[in-house]
C-alpha atoms as a PDB file:
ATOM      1  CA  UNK A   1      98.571  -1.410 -46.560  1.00  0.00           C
ATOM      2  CA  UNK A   2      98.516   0.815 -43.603  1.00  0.00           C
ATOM      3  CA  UNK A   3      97.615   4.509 -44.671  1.00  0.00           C
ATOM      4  CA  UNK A   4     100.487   5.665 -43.472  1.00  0.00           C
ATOM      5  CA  UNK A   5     102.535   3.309 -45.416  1.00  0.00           C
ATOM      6  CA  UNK A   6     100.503   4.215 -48.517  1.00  0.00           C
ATOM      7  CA  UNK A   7     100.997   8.107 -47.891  1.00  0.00           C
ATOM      8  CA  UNK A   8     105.003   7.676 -47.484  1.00  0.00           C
ATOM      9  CA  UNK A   9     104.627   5.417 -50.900  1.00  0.00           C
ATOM     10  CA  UNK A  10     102.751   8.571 -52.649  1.00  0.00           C
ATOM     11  CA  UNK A  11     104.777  10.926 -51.100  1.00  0.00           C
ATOM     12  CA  UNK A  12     108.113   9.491 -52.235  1.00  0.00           C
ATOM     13  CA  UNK A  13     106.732   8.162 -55.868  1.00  0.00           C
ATOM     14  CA  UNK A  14     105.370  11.662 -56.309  1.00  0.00           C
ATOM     15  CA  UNK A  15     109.081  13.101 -56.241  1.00  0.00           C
ATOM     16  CA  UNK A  16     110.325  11.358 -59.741  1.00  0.00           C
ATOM     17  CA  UNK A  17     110.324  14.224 -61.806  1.00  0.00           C
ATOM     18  CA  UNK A  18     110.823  14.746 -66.034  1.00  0.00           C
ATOM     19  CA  UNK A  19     114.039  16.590 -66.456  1.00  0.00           C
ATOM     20  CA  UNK A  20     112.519  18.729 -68.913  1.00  0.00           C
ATOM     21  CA  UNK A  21     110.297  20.056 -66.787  1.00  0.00           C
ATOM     22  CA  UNK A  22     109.931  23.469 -65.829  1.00  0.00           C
ATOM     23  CA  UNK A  23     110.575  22.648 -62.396  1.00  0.00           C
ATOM     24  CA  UNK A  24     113.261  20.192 -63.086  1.00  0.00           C
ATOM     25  CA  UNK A  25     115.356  22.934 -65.070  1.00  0.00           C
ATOM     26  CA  UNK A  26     114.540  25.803 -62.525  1.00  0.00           C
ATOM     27  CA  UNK A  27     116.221  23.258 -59.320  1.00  0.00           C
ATOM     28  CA  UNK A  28     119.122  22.395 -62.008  1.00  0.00           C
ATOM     29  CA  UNK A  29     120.072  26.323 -62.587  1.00  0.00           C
ATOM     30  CA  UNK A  30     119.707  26.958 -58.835  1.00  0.00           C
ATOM     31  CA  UNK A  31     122.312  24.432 -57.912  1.00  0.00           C
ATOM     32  CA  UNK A  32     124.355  25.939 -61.054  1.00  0.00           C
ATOM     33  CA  UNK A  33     124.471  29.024 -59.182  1.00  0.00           C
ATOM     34  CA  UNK A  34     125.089  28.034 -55.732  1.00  0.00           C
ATOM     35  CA  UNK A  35     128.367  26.069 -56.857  1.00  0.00           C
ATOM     36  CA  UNK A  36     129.470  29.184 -58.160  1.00  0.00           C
ATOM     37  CA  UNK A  37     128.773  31.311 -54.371  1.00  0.00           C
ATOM     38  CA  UNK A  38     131.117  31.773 -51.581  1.00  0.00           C
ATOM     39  CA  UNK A  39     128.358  31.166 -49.413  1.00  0.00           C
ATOM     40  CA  UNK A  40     125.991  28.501 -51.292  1.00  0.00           C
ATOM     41  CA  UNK A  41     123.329  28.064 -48.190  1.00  0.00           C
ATOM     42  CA  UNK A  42     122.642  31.863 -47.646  1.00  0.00           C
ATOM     43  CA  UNK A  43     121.253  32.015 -51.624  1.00  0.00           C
ATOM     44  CA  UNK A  44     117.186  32.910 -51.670  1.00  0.00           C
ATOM     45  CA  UNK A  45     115.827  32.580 -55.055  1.00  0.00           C
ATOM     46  CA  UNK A  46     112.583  34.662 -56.229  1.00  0.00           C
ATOM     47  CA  UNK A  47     109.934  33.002 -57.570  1.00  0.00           C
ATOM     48  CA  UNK A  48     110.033  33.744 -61.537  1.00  0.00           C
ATOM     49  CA  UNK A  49     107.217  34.872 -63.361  1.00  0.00           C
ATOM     50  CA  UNK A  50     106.169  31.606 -65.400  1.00  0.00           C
ATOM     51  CA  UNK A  51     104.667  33.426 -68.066  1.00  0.00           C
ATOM     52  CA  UNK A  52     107.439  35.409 -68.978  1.00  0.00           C
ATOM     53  CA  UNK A  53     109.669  31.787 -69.554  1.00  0.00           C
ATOM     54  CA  UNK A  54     110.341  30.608 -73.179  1.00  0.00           C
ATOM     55  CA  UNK A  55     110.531  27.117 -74.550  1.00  0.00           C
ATOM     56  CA  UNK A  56     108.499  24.492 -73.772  1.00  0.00           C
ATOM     57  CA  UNK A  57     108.890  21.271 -72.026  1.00  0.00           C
ATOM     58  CA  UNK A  58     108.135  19.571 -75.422  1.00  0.00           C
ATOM     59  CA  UNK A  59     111.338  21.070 -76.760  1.00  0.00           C
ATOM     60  CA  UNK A  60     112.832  20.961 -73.386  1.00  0.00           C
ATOM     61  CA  UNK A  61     114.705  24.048 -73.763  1.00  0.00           C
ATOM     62  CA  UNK A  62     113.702  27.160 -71.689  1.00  0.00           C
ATOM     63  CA  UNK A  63     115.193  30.929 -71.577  1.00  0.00           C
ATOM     64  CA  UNK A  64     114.171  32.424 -68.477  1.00  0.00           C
ATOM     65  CA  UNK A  65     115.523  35.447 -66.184  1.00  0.00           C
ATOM     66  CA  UNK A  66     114.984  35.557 -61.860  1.00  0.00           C
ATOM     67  CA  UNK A  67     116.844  37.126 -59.144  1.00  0.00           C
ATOM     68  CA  UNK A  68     118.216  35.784 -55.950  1.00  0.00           C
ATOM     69  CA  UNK A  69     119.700  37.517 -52.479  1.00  0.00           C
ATOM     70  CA  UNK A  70     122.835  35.681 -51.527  1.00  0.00           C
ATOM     71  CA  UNK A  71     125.196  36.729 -48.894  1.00  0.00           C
ATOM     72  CA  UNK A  72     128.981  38.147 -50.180  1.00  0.00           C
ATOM     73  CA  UNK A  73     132.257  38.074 -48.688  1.00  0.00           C
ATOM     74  CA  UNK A  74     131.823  40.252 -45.822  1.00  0.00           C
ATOM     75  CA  UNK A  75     128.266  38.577 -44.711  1.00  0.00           C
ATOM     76  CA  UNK A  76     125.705  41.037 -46.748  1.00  0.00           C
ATOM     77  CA  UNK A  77     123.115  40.048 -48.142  1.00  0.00           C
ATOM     78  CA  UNK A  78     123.174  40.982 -51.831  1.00  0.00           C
ATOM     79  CA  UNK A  79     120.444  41.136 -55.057  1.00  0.00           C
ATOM     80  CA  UNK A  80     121.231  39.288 -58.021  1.00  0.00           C
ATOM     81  CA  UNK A  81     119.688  38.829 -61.411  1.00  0.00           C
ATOM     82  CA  UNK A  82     120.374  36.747 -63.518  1.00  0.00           C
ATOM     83  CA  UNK A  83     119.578  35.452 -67.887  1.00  0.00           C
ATOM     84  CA  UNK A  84     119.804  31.853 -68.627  1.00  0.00           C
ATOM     85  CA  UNK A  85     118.884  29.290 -71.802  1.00  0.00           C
ATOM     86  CA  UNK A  86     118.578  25.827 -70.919  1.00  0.00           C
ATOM     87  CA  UNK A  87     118.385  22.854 -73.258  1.00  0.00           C
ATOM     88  CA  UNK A  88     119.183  18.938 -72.609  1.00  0.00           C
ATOM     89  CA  UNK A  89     122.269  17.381 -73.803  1.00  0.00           C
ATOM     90  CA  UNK A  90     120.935  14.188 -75.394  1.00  0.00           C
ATOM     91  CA  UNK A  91     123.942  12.456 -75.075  1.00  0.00           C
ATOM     92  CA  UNK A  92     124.752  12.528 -71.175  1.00  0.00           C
ATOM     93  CA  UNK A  93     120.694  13.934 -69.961  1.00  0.00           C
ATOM     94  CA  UNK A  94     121.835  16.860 -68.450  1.00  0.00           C
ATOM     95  CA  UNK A  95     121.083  20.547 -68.511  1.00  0.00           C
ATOM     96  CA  UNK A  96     123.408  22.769 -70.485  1.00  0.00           C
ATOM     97  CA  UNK A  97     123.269  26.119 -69.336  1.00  0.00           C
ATOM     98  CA  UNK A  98     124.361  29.337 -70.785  1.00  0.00           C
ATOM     99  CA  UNK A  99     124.169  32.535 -68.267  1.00  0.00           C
ATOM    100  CA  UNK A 100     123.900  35.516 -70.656  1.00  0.00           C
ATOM    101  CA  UNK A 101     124.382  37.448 -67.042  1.00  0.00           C
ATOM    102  CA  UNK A 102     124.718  37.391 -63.586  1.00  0.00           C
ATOM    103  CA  UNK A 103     125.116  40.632 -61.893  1.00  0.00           C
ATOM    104  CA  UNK A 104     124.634  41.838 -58.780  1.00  0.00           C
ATOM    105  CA  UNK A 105     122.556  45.071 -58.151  1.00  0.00           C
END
């Protein structure tokens, strides 16, 4: 196999991720909030203090907090914050979230 081959092989094998990972859950509640935006593309999420998340992967149900700047009506860019628990619905393998807030500053 050529390397380059072998690195596109690693590189796209390497993207199959557990859904109850931490990372997995984190993408899943940024697209929850983006379908809820007027302007989806202009959200920038901050990175969220990993230590501060609770659950486990084992349990695969997380509570976690973050902000994110996202632009409003009229074009400004605005802070949000934001209070979610995430677990996996069994049944279907999807995230179920529940926002205990999102609020903008």
């Amino acid at each position: 196999m050529k390397p380059f081959a072998m690195l596109v092989f690693l590189a796209v094998s390497g993207c199959q991720s557990d859904p109850c990972s931490l990372n997995a859950t984190l993408l899943s509640v940024e697209q929850a909030i983006k379908d809820g935006l007027r302007s989806p593309s202009s959200a920038v999420f901050q990175k969220i203090d990993r230590n501060a998340v609770i659950g486990s992967e084992d349990e695969c149900k997380y509570t976690f907090s973050g902000e994110f700047d996202a632009d409003n009506t009229y074009g400004a860019s605005i802070r949000h914050s934001y209070e979610v628990s995430v677990s996996m619905d069994e049944t279907t393998q999807k995230h179920v979230m529940d926002f205990k807030h999102i609020t903008a500053r």
